[in-house]
Protein backbone atom coordinates (compact mmCIF):
# COMPACT_ATOMS: atom_id res chain seq x y z
CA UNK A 1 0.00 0.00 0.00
CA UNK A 2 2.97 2.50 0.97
CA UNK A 3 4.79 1.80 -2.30
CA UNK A 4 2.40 2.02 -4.37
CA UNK A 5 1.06 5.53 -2.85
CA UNK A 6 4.73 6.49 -3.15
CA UNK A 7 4.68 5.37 -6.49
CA UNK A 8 1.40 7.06 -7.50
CA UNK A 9 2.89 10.63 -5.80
CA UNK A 10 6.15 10.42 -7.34
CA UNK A 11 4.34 9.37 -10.74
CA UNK A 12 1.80 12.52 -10.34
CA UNK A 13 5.48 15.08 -9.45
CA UNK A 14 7.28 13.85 -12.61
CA UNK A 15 4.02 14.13 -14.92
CA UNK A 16 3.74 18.06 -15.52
CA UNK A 17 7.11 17.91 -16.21
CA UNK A 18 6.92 15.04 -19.03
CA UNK A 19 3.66 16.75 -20.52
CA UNK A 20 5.70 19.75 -20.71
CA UNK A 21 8.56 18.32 -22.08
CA UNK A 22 6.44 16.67 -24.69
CA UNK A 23 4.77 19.61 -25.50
CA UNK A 24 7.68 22.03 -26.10
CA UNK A 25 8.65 19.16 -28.54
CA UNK A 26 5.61 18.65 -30.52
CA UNK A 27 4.86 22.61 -31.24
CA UNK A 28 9.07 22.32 -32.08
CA UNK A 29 8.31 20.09 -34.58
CA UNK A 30 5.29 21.40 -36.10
CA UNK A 31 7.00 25.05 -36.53
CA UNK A 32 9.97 23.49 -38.15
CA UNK A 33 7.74 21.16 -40.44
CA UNK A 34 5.87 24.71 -41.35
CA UNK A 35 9.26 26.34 -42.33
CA UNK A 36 10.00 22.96 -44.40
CA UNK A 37 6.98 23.25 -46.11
CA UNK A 38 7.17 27.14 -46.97
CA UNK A 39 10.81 26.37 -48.60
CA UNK A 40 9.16 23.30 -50.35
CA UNK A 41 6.49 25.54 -51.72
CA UNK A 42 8.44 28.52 -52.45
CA UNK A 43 7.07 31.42 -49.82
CA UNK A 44 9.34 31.03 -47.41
CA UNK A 45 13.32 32.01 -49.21
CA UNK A 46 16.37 30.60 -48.70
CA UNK A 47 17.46 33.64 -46.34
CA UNK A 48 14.05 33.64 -44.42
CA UNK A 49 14.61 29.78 -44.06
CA UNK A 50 18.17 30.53 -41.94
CA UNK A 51 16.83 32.61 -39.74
CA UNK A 52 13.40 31.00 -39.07
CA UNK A 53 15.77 28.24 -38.26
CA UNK A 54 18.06 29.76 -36.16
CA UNK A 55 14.94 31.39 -33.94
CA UNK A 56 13.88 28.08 -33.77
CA UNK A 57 17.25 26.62 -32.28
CA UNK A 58 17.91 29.64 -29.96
CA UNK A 59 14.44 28.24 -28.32
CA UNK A 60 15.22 25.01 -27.78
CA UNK A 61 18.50 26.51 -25.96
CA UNK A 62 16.65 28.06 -23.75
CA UNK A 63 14.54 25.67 -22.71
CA UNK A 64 17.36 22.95 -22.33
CA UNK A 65 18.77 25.78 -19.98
CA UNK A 66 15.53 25.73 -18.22
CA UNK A 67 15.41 21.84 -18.12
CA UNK A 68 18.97 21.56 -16.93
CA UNK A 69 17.52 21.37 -13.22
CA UNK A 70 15.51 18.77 -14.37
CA UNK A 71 12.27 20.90 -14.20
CA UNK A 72 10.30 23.91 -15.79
CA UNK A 73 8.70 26.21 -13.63
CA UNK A 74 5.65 27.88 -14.76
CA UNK A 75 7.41 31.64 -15.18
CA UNK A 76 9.80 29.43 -17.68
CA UNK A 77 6.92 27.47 -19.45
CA UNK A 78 5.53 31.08 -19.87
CA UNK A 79 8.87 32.22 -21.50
CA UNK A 80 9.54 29.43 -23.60
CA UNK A 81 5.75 29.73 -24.94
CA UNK A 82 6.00 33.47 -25.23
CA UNK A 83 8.86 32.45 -27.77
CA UNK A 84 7.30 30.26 -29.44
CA UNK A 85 4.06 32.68 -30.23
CA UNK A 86 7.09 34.92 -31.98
CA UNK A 87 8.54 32.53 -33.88
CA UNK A 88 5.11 31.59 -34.95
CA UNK A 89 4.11 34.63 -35.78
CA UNK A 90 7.21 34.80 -37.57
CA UNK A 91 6.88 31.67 -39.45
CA UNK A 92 3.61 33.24 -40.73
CA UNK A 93 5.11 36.32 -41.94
CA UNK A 94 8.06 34.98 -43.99
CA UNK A 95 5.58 32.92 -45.63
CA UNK A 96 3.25 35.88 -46.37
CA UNK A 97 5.27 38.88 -47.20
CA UNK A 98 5.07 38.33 -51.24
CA UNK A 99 9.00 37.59 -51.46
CA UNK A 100 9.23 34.00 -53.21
CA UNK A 101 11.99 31.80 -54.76
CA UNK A 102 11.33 31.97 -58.60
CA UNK A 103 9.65 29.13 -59.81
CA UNK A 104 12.53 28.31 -62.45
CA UNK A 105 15.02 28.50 -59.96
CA UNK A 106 15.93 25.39 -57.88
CA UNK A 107 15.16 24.94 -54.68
CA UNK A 108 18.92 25.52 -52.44
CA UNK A 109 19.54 24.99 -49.20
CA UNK A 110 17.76 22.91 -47.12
């Protein structure tokens, strides 16, 4: 009875933190599947690919910095989802500010 209430209490501690986790990861790779797809389909350039990119790995630096205690606090959650509402919002600009690859140019870079 005492181990498993001990296991059901330590299962219920490490569970915010594994949804969070989980999360962070999921929305990481949606975002970078929506900057594949803009490059794919021409509206998001070459140049506006980089960056997007870059954003995109300067956020999962952060929250491994956050996570290196082996926890996210909710002020950090609220950071690293602030972040991710930018690079969003970003995504969704690149793709719609009317600057495309030509279509008789390849496609370069990745």
């Amino acid at each position: 009875m005492i181990r498993t209430t001990a296991f059901a209490l330590a299962a219920l501690i490490a569970l915010p933190t594994v949804a969070s986790a989980h999360g962070n990861d999921a929305r990481m790779t949606e975002q970078a599947g929506m900057i594949e797809r803009g490059r794919q389909d021409g509206s998001i350039t070459w140049t506006e690919g980089l960056k997007l990119r870059q954003e995109q790995r300067q956020i999962a630096r952060v929250y491994e910095d956050f996570m290196s205690d082996g926890r996210v606090t909710a002020k950090e959650r609220r950071i690293v989802h602030r972040l991710q509402n930018e690079a969003e919002r970003n995504i969704f600009r690149a793709a719609d500010n009317n600057r495309q690859r030509l279509s008789v140019l390849p496609r370069v870079g990745r």
